[in-house]
PDB file of N, CA and C in Angstrom:
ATOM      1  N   UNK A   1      16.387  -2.715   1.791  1.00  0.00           N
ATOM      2  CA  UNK A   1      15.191  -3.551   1.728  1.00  0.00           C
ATOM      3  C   UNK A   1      14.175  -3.096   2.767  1.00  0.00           C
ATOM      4  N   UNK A   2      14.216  -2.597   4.006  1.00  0.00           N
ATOM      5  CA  UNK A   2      13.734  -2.798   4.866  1.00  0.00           C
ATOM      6  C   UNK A   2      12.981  -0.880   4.624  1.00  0.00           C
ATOM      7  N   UNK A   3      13.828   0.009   4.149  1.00  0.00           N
ATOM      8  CA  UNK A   3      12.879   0.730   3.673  1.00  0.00           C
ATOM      9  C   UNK A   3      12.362   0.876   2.505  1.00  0.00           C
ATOM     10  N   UNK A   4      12.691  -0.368   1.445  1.00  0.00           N
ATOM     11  CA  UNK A   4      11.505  -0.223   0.315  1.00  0.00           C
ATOM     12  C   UNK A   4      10.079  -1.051   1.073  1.00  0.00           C
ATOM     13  N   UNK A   5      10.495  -1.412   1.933  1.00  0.00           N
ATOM     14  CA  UNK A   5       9.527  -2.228   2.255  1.00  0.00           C
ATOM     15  C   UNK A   5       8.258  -1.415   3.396  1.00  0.00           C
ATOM     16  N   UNK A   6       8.732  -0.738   4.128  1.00  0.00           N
ATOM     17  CA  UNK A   6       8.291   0.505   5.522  1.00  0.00           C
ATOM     18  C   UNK A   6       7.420   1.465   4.179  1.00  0.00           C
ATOM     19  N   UNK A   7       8.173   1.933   3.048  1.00  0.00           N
ATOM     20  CA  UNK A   7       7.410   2.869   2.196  1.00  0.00           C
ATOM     21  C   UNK A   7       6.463   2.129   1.066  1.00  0.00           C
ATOM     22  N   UNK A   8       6.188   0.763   1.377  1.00  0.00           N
ATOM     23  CA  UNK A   8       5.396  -0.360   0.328  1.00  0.00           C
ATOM     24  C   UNK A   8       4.429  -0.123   1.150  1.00  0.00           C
ATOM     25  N   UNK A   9       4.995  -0.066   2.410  1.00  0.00           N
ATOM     26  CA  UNK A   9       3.644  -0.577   3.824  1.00  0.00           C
ATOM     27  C   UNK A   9       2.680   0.829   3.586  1.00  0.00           C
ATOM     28  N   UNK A  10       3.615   1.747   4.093  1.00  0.00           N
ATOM     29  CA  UNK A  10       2.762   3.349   3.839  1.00  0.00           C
ATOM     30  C   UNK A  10       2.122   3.588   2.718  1.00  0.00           C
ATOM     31  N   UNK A  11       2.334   3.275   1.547  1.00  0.00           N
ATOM     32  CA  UNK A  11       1.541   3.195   0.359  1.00  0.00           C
ATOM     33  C   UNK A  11       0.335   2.764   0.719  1.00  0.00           C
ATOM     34  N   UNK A  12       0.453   1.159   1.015  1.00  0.00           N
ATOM     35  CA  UNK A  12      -0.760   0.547   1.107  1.00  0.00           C
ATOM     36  C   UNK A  12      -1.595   0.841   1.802  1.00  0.00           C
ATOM     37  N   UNK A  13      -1.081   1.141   2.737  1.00  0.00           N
ATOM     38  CA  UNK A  13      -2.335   2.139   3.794  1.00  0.00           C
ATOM     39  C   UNK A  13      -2.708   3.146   3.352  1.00  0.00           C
ATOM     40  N   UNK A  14      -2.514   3.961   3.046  1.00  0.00           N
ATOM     41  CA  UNK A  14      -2.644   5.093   2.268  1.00  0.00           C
ATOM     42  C   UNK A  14      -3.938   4.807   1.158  1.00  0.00           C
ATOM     43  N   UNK A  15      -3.920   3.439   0.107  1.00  0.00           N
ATOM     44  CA  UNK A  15      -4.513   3.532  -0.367  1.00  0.00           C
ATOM     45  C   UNK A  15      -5.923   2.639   0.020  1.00  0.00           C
ATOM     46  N   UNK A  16      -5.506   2.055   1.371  1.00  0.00           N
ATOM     47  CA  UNK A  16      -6.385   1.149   2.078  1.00  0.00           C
ATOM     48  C   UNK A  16      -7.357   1.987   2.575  1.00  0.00           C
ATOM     49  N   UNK A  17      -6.693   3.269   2.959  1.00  0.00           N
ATOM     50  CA  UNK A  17      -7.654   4.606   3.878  1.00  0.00           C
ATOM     51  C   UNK A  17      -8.402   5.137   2.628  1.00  0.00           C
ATOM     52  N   UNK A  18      -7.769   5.291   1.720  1.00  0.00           N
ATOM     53  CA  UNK A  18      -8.538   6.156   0.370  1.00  0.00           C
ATOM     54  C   UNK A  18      -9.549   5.578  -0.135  1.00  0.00           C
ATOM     55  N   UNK A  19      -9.400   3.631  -0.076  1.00  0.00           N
ATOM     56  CA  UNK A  19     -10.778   3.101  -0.167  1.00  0.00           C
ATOM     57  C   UNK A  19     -12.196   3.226   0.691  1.00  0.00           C
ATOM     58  N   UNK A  20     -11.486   3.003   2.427  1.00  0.00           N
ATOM     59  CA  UNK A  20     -12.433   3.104   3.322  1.00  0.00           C
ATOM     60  C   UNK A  20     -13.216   4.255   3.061  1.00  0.00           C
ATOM     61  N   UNK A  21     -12.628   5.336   2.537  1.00  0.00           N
ATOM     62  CA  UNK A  21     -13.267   6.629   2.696  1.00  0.00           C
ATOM     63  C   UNK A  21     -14.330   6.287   1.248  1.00  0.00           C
ATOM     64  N   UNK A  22     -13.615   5.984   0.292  1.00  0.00           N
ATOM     65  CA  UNK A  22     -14.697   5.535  -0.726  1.00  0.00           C
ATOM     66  C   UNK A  22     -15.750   4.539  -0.349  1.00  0.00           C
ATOM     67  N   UNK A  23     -15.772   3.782   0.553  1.00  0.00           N
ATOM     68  CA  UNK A  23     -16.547   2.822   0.646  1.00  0.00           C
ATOM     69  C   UNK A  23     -17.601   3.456   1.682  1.00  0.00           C
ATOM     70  N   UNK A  24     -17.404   4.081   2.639  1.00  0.00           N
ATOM     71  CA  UNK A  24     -18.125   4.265   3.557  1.00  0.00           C
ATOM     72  C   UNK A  24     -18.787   5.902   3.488  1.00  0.00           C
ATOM     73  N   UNK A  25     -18.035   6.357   2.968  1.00  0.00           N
ATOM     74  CA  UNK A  25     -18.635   7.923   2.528  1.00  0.00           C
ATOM     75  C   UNK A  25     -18.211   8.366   0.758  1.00  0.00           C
ATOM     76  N   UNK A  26     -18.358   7.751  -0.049  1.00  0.00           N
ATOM     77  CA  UNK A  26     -18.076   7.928  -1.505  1.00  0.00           C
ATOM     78  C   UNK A  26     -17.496   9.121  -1.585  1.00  0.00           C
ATOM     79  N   UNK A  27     -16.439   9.134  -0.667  1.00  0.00           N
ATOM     80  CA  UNK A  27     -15.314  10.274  -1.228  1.00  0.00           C
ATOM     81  C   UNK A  27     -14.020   9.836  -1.062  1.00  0.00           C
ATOM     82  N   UNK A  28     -14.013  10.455  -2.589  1.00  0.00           N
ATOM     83  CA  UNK A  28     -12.139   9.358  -3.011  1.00  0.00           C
ATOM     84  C   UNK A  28     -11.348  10.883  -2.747  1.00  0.00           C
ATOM     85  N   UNK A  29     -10.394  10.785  -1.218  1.00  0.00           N
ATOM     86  CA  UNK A  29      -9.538  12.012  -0.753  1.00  0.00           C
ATOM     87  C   UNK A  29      -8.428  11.901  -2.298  1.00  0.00           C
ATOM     88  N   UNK A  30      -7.928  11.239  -2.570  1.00  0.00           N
ATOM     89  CA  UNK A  30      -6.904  11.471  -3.561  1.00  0.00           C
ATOM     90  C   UNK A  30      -7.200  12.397  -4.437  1.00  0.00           C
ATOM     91  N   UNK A  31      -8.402  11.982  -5.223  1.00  0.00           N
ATOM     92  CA  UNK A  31      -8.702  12.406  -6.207  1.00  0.00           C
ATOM     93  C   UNK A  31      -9.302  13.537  -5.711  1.00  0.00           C
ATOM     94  N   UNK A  32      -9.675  14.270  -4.503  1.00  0.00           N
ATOM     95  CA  UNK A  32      -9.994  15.457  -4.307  1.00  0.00           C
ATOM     96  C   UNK A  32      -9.077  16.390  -4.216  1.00  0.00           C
ATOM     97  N   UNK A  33      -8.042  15.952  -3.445  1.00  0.00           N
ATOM     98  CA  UNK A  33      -6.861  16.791  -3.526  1.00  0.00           C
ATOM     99  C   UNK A  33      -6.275  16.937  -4.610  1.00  0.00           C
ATOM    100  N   UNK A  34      -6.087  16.417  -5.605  1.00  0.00           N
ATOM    101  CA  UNK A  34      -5.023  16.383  -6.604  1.00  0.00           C
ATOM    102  C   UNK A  34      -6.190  16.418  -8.014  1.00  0.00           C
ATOM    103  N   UNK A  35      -7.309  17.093  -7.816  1.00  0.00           N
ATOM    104  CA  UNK A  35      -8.210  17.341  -9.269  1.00  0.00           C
ATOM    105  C   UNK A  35      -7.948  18.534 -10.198  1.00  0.00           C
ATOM    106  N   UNK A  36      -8.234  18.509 -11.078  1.00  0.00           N
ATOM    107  CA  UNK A  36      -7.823  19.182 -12.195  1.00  0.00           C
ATOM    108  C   UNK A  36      -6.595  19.131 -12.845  1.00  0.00           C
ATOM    109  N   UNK A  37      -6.536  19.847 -13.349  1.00  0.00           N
ATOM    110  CA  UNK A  37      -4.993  20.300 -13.674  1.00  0.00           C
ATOM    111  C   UNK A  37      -3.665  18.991 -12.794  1.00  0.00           C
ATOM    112  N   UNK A  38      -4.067  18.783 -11.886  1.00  0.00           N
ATOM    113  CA  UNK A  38      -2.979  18.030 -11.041  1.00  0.00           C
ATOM    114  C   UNK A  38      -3.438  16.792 -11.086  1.00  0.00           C
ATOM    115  N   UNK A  39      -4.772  16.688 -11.711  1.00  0.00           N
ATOM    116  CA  UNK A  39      -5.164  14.692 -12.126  1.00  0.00           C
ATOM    117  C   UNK A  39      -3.813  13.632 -11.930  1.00  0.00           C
ATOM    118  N   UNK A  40      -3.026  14.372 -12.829  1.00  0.00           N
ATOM    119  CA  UNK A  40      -1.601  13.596 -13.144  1.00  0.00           C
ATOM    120  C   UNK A  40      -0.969  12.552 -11.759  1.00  0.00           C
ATOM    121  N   UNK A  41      -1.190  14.073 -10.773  1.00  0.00           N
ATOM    122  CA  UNK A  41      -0.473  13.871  -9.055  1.00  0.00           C
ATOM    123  C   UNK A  41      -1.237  12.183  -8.584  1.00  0.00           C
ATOM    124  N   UNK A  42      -2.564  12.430  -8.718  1.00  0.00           N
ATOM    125  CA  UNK A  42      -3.634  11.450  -8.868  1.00  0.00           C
ATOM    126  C   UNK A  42      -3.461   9.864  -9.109  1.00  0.00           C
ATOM    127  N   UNK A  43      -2.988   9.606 -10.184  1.00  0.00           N
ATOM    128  CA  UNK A  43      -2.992   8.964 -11.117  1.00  0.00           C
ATOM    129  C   UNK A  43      -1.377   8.604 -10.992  1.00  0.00           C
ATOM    130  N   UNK A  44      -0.623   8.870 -10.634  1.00  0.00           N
ATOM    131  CA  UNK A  44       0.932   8.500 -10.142  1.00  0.00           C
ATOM    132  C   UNK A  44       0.252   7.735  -8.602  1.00  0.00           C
ATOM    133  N   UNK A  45       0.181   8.569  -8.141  1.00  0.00           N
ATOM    134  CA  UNK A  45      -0.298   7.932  -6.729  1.00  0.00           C
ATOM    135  C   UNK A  45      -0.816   6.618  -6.280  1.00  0.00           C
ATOM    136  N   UNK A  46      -2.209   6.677  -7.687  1.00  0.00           N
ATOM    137  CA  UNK A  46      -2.867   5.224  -7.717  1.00  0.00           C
ATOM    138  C   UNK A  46      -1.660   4.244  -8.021  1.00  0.00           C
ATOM    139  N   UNK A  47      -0.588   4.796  -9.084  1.00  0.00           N
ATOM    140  CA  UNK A  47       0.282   3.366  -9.681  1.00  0.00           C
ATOM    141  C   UNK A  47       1.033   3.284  -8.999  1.00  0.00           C
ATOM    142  N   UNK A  48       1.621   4.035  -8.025  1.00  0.00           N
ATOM    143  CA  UNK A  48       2.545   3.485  -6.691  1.00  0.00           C
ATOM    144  C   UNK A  48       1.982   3.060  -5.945  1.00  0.00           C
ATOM    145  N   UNK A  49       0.538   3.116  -5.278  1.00  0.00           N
ATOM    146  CA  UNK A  49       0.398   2.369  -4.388  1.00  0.00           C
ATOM    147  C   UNK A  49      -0.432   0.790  -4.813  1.00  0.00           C
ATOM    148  N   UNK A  50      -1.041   0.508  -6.298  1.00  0.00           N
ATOM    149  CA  UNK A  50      -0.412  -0.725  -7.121  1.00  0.00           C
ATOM    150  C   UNK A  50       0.827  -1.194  -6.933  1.00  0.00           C
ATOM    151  N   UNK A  51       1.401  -0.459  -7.234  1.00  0.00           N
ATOM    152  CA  UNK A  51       2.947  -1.227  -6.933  1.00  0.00           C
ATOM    153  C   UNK A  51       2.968  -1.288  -5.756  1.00  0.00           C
ATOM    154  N   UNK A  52       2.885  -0.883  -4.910  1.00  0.00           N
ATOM    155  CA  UNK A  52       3.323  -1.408  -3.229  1.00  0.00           C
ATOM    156  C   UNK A  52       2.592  -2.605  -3.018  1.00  0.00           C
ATOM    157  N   UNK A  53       1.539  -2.497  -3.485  1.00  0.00           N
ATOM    158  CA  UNK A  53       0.645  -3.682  -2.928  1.00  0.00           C
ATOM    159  C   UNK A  53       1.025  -5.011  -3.702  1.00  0.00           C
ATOM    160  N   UNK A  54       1.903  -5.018  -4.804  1.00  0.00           N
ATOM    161  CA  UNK A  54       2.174  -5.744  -5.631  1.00  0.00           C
ATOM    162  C   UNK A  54       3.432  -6.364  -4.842  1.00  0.00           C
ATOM    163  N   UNK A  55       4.247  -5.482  -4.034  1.00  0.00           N
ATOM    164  CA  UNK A  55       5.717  -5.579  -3.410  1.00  0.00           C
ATOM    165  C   UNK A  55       5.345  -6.323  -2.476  1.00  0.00           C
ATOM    166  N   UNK A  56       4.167  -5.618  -1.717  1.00  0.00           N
ATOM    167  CA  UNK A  56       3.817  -6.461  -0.393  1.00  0.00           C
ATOM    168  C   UNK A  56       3.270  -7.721  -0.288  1.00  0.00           C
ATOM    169  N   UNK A  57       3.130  -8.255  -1.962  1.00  0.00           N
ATOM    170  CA  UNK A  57       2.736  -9.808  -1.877  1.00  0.00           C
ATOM    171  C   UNK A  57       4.509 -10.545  -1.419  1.00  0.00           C
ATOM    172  N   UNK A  58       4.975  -9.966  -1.403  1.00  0.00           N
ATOM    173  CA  UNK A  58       6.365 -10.323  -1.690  1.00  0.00           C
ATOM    174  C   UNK A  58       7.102 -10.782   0.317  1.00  0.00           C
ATOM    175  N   UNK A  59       5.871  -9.918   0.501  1.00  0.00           N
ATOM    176  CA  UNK A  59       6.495 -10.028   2.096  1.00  0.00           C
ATOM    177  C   UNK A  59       5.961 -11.215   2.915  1.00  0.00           C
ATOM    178  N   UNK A  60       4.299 -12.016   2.113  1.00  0.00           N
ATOM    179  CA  UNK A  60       4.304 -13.222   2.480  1.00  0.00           C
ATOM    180  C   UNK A  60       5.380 -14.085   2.544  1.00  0.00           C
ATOM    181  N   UNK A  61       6.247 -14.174   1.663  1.00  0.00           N
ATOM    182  CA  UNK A  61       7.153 -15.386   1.931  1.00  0.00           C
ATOM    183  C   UNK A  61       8.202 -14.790   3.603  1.00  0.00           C
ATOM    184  N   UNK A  62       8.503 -13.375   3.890  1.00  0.00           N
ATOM    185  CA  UNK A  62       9.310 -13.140   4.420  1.00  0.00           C
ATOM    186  C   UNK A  62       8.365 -13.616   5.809  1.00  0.00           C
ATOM    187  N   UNK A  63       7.143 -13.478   6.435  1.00  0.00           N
ATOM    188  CA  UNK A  63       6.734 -14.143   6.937  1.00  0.00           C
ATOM    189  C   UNK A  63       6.454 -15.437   7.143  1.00  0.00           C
ATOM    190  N   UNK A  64       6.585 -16.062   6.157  1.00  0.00           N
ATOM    191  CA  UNK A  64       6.473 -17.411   6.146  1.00  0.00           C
ATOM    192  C   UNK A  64       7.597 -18.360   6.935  1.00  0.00           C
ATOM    193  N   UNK A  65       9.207 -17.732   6.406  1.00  0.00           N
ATOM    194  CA  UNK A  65      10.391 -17.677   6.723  1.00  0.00           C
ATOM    195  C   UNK A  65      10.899 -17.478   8.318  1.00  0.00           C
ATOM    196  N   UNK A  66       9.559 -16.018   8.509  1.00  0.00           N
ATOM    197  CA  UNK A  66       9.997 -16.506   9.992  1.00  0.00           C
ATOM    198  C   UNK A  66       8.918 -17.423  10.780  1.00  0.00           C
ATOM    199  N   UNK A  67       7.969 -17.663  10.525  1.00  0.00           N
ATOM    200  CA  UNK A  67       7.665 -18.117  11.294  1.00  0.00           C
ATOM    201  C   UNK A  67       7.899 -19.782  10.934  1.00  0.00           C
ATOM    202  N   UNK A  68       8.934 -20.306   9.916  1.00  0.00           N
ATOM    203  CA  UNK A  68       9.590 -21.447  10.282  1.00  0.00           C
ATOM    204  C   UNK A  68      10.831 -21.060  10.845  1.00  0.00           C
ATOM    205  N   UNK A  69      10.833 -20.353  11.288  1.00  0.00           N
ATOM    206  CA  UNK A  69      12.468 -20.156  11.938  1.00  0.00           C
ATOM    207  C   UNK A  69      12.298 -20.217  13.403  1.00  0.00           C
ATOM    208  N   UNK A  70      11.034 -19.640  13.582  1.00  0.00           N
ATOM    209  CA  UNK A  70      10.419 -19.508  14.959  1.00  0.00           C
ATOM    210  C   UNK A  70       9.895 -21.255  15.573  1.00  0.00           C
ATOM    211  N   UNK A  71       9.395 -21.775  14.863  1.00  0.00           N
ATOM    212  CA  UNK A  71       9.353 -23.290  14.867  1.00  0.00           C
ATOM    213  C   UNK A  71      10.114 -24.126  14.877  1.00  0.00           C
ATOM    214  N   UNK A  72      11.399 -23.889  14.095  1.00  0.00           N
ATOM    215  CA  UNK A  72      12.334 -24.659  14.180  1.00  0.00           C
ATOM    216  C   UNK A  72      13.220 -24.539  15.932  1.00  0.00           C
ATOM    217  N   UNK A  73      13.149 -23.283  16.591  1.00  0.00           N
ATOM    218  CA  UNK A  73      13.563 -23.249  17.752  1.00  0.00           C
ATOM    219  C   UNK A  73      13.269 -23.677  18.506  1.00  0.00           C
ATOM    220  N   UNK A  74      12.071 -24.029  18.661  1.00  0.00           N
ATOM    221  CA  UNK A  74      11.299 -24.997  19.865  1.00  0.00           C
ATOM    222  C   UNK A  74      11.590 -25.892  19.957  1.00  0.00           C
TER     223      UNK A  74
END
């Protein structure tokens, strides 16, 4: 669990940085590296890091969890 979860995190950043770069200088690095012929590489990339970000809704509750656990100690 704890490394599907470390490689959910790296995804998301990954695609958190690939936005910033789109947002602030309209260049999408993914899709530069991986154009043409390798679109494919591209386009896998985008749907894993969908899915991570989809996983990492998952980690709200694990936070939630602790921080009633952390409350309950006091």
């Amino acid at each position: 669990m704890k490394t599907t979860n470390i490689l959910a995190l790296t995804l998301v950043i990954v695609g958190a940085l690939n936005w910033g770069l789109i947002g602030f200088f309209n260049f999408d690095l993914v899709t530069t590296l991986f154009n043409g012929s390798l679109f494919w590489v591209a386009r896998v990339i985008f749907a894993l890091v969908g899915l991570a970000g989809v996983w990492c809704l998952t980690l709200y509750h694990a936070v939630g969890q602790e921080e009633q656990m952390r409350m309950s100690k006091q």
